[in-house]
C-alpha atoms as a PDB file:
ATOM      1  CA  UNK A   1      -0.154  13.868  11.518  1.00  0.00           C
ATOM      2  CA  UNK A   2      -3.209  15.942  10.129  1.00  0.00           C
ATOM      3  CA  UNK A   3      -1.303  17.143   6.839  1.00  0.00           C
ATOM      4  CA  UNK A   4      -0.278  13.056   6.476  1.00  0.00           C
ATOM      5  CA  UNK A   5      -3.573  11.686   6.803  1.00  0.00           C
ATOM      6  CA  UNK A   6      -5.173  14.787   4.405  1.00  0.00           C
ATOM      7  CA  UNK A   7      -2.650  13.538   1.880  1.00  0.00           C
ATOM      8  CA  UNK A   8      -3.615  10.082   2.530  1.00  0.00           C
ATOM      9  CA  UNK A   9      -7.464  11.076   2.019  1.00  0.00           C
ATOM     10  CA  UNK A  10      -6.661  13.062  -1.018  1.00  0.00           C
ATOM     11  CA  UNK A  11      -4.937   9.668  -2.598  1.00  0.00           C
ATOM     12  CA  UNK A  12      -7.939   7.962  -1.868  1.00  0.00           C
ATOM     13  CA  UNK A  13     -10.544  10.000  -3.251  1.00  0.00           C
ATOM     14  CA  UNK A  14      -8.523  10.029  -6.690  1.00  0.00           C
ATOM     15  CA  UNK A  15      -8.633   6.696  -6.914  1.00  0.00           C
ATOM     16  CA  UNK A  16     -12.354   6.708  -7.716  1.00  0.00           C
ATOM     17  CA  UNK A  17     -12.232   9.336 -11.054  1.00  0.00           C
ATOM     18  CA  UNK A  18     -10.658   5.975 -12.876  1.00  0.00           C
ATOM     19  CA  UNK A  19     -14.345   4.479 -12.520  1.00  0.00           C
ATOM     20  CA  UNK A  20     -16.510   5.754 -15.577  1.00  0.00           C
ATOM     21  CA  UNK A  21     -19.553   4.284 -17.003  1.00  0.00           C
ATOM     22  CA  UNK A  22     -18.618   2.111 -19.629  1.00  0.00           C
ATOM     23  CA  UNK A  23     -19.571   3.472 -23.419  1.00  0.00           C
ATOM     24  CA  UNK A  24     -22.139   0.446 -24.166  1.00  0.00           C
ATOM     25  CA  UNK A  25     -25.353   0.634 -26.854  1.00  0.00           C
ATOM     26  CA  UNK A  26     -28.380   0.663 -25.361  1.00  0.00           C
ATOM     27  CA  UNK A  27     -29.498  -2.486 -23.207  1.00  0.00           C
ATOM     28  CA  UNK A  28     -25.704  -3.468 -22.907  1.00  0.00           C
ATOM     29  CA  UNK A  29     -24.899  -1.508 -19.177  1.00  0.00           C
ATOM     30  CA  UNK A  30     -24.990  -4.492 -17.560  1.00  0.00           C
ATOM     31  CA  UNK A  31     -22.319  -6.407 -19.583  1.00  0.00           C
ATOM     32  CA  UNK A  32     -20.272  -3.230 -20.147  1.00  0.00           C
ATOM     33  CA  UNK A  33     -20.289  -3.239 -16.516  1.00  0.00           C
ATOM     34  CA  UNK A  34     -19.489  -6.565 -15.965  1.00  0.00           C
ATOM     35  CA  UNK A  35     -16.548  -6.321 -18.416  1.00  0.00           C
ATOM     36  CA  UNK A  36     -14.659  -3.611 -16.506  1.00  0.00           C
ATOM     37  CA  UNK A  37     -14.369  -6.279 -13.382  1.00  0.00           C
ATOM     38  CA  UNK A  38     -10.197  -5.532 -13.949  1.00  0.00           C
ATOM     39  CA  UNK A  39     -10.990  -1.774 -13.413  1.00  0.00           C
ATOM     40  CA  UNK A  40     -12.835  -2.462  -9.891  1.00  0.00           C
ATOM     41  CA  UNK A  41     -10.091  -4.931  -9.015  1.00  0.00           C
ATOM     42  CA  UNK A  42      -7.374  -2.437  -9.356  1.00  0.00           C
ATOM     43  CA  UNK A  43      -9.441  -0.205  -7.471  1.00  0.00           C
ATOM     44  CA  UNK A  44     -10.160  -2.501  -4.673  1.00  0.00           C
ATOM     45  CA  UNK A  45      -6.474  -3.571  -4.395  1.00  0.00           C
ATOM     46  CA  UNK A  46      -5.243   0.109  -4.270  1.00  0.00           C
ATOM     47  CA  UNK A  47      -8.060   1.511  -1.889  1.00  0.00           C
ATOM     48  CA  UNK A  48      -7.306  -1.896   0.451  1.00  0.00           C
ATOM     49  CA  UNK A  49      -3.703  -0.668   0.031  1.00  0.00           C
ATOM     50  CA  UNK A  50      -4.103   2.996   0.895  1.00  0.00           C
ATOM     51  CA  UNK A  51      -6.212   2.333   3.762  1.00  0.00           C
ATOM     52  CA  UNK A  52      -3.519  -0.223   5.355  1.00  0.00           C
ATOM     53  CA  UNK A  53      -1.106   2.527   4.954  1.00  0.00           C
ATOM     54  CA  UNK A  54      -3.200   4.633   6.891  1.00  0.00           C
ATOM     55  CA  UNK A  55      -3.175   2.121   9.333  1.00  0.00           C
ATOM     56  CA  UNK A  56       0.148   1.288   9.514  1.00  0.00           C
ATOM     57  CA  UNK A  57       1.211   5.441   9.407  1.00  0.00           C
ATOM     58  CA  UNK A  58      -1.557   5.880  12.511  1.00  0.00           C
ATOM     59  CA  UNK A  59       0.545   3.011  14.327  1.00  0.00           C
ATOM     60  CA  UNK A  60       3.573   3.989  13.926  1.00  0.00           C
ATOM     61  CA  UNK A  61       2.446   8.116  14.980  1.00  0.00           C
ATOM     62  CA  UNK A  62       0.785   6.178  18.550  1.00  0.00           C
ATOM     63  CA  UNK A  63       4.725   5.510  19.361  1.00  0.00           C
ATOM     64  CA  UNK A  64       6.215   9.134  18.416  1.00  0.00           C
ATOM     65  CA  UNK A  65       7.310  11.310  20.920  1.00  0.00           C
ATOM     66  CA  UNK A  66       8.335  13.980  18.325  1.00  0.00           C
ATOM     67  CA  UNK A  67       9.655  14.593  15.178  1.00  0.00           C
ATOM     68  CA  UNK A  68      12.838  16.346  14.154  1.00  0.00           C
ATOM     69  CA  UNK A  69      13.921  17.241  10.484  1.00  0.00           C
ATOM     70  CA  UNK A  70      15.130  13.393   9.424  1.00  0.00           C
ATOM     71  CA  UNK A  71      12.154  12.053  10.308  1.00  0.00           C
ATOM     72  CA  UNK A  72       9.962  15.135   8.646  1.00  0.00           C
ATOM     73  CA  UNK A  73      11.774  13.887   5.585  1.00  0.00           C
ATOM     74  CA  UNK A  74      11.395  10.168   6.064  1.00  0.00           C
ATOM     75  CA  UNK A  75       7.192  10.463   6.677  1.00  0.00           C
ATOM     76  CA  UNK A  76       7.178  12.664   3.351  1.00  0.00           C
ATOM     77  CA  UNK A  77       8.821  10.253   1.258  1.00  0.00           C
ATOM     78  CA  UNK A  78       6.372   8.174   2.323  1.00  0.00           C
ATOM     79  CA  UNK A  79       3.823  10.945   1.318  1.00  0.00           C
ATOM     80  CA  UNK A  80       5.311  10.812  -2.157  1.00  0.00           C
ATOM     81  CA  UNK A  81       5.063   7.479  -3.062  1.00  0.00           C
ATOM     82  CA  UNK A  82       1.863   6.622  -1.994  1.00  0.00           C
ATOM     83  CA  UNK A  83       1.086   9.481  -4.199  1.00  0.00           C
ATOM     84  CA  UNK A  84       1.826   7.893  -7.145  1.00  0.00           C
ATOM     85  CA  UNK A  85      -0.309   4.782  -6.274  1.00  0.00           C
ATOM     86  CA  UNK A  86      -3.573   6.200  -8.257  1.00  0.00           C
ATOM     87  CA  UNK A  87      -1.486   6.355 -11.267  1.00  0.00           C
ATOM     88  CA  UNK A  88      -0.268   2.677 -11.851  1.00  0.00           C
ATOM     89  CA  UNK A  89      -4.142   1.661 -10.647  1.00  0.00           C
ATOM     90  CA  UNK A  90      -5.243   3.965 -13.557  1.00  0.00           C
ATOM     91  CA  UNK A  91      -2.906   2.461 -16.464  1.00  0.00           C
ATOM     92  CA  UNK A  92      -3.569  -0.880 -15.213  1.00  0.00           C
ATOM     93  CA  UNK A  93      -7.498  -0.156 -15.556  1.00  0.00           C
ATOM     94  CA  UNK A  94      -6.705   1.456 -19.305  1.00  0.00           C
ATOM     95  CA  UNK A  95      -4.770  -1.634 -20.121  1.00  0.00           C
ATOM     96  CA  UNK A  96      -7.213  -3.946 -18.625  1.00  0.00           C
ATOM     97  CA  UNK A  97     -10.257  -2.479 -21.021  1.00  0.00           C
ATOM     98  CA  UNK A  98      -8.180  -2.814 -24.297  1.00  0.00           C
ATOM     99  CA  UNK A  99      -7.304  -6.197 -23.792  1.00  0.00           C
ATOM    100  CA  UNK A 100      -3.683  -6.274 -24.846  1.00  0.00           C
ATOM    101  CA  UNK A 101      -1.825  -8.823 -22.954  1.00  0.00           C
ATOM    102  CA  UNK A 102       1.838  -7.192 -23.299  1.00  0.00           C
ATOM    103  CA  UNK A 103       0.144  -3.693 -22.371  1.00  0.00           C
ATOM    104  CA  UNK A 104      -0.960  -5.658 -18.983  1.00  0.00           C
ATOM    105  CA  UNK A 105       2.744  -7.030 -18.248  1.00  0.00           C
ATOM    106  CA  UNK A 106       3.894  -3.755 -18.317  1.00  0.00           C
ATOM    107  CA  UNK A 107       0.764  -2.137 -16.301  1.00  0.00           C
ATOM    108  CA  UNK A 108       1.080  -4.792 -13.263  1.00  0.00           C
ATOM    109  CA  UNK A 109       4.943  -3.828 -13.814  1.00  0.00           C
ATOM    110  CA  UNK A 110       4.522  -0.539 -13.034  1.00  0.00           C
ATOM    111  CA  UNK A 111       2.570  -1.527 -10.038  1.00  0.00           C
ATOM    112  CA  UNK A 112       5.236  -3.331  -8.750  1.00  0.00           C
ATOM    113  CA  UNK A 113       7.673  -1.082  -9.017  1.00  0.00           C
ATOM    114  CA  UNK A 114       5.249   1.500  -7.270  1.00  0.00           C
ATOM    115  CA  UNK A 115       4.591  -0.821  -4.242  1.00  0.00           C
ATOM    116  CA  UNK A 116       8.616  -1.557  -3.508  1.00  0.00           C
ATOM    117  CA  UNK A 117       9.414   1.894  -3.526  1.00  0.00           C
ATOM    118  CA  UNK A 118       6.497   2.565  -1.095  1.00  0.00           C
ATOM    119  CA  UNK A 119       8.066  -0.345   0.784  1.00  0.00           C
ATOM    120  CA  UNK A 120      11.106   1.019   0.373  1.00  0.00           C
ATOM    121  CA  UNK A 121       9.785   4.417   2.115  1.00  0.00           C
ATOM    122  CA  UNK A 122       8.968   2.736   5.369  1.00  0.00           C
ATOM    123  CA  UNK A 123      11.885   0.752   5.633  1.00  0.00           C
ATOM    124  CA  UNK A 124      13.774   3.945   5.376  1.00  0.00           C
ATOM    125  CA  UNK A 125      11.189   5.608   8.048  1.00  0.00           C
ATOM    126  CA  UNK A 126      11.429   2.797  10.381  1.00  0.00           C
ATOM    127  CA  UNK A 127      15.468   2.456   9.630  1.00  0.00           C
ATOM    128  CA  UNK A 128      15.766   6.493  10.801  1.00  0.00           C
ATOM    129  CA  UNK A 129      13.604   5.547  13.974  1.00  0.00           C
ATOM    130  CA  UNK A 130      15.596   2.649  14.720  1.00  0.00           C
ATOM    131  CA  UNK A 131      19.106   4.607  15.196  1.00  0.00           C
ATOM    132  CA  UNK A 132      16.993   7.361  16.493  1.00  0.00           C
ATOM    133  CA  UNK A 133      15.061   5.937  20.046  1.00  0.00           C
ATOM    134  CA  UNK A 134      14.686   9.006  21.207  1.00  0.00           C
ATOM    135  CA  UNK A 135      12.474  10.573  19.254  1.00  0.00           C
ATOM    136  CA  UNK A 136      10.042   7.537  20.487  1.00  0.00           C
ATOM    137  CA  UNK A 137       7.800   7.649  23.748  1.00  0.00           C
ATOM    138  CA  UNK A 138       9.438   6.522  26.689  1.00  0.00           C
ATOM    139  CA  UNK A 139       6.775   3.458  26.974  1.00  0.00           C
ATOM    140  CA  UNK A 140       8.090   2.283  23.408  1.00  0.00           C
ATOM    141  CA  UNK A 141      10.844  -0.759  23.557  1.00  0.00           C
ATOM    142  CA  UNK A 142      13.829   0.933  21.760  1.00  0.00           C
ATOM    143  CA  UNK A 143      14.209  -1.991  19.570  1.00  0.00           C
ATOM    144  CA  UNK A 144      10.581  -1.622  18.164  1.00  0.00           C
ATOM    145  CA  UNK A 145      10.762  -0.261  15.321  1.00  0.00           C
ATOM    146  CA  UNK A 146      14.342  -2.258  14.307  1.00  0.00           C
ATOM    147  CA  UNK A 147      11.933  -5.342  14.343  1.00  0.00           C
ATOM    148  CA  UNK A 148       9.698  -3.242  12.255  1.00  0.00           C
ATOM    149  CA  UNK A 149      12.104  -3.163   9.251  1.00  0.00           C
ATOM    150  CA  UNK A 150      11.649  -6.811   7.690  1.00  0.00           C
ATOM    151  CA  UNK A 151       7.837  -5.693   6.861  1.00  0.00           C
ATOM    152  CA  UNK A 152       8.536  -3.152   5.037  1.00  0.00           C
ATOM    153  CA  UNK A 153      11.979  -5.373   3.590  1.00  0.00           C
ATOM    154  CA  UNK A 154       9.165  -8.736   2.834  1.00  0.00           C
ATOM    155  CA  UNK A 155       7.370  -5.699   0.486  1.00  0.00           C
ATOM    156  CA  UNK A 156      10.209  -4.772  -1.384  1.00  0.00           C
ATOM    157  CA  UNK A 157      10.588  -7.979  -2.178  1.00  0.00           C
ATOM    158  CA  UNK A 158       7.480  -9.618  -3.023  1.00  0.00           C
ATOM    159  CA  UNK A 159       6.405  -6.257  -4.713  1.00  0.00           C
ATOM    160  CA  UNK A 160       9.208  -6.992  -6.996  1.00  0.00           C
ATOM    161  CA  UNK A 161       8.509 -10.561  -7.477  1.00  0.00           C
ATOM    162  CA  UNK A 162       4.818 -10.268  -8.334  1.00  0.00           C
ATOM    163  CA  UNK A 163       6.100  -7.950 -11.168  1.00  0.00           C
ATOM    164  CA  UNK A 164       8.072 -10.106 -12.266  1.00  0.00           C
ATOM    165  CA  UNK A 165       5.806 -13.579 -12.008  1.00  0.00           C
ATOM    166  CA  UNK A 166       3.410 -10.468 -14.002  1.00  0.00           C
ATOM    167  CA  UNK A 167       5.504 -10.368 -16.886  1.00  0.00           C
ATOM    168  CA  UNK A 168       7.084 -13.592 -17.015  1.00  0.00           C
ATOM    169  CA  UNK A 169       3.550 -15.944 -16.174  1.00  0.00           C
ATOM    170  CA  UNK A 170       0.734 -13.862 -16.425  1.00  0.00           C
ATOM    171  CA  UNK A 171      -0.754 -10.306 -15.269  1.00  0.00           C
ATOM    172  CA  UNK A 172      -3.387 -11.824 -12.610  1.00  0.00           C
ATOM    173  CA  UNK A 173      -0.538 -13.632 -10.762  1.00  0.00           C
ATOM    174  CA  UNK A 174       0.958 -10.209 -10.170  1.00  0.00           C
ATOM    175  CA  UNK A 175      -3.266  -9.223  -9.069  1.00  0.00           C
ATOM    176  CA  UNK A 176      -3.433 -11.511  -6.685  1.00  0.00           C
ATOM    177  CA  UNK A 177       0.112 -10.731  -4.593  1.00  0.00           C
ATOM    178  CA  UNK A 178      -1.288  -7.029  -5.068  1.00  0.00           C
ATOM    179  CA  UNK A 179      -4.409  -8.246  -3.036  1.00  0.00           C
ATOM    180  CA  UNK A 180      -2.249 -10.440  -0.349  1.00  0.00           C
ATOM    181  CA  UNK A 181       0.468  -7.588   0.594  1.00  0.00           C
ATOM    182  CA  UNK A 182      -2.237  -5.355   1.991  1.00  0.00           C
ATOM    183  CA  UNK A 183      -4.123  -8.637   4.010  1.00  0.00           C
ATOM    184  CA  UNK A 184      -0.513  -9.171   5.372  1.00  0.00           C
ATOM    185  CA  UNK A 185       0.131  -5.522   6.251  1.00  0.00           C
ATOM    186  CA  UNK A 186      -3.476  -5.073   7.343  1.00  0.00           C
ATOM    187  CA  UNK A 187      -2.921  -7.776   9.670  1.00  0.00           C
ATOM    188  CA  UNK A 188       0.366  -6.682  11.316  1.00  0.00           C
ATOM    189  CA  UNK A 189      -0.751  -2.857  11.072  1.00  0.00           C
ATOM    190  CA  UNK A 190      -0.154  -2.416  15.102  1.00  0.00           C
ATOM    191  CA  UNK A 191       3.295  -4.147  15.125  1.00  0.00           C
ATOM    192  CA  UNK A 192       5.141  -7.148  14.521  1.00  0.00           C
ATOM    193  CA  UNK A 193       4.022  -8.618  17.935  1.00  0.00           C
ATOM    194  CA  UNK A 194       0.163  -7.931  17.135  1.00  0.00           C
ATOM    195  CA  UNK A 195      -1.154 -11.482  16.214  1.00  0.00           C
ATOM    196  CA  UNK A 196       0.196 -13.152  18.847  1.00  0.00           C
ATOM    197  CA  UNK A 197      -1.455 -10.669  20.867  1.00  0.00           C
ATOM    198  CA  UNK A 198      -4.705 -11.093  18.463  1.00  0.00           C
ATOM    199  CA  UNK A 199      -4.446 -14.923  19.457  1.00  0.00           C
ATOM    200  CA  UNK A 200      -3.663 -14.986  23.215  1.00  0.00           C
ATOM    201  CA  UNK A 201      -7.020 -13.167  23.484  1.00  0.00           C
ATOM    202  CA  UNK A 202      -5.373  -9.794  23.962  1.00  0.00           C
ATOM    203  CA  UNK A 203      -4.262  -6.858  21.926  1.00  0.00           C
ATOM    204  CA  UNK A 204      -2.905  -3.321  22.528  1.00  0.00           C
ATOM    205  CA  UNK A 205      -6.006  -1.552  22.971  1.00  0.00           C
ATOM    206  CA  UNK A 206      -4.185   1.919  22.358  1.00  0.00           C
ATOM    207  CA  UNK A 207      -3.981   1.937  18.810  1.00  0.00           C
END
């Protein structure tokens, strides 16, 4: 758990080193500034993102018992591909100060493809602890983590369809899915059964 959230800090902090000053004349910070608002949108999105992750990863760890060599393997793919997130953020911020439409299709593309494998990751970690209840605390329903899977399946897919709405509509239709998946995950980060719990006035104080 302390190696997966050091990774998961380590992916954060590199997000930042894609924000530079703009290169502006003098008395033109403020609108150079101003004009790299797609640079601290990508950031936002991906630093929103990470941090869900985290979320969702510290969840999931509550409910572990232990961990044997398929699951080792499942939590570092998940290590891998949120690895990659600074990357797409960073082209997508290049593409975003040049201005090139076609450039941005591809960028938000790229994003895409990024987020559904990430997706893809945790349905494969929650799959593994699905046909594998025992390696879950004794407290956990053995059918927790099955009901866990459509998350991370609704990812893949929408991940995929903003990507494509991105190059087919327009880039900033692709933005704004990037900005609802992590509200969405954000909100269910304790479990599929946590908003109902959220609304009855309760919650599962343990996470």
């Amino acid at each position: 758990m302390a190696f997966s959230d050091a990774v998961i800090a380590i992916v954060i902090t590199l997000l930042v080193l894609d924000l530079r000053p703009p290169e502006t004349d003098p008395g033109g910070l403020l609108a150079g500034l101003l004009d790299e608002w797609p640079t601290y949108l990508a950031y936002a999105a991906s630093y929103i993102y990470l941090a869900v992750i985290w979320l969702n990863h510290k969840a999931a760890f509550t409910r572990i018992r232990e961990m044997d060599i398929g699951l080792q393997w499942a939590n570092l793919g998940i290590l891998a591909t949120l690895a990659l997130v600074p990357w797409p953020t960073a082209v997508i911020a290049e593409t975003a100060r040049t201005g090139n439409v076609a450039d941005e299709k591809v960028a938000v593309a790229l994003y895409a493809l990024v987020g559904a494998l990430l997706c893809l990751a945790w349905l494969f970690f929650f799959s593994y602890l699905a046909r594998h209840p025992e390696l879950t605390k004794e407290e956990v329903d053995d059918s927790y983590f099955a009901h866990e899977r459509p998350r991370a399946l609704i990812g893949v897919v929408l991940y995929l369809a903003a990507g494509i709405a991105g190059v087919l509509i327009h880039p900033l239709v692709a933005s704004a899915v990037f900005l609802l998946l992590p509200a969405f995950y954000g909100f269910t980060s304790h479990g599929h059964d946590h908003p109902a719990k959220l609304l009855r006035g309760g919650g599962d104080t343990g996470d």
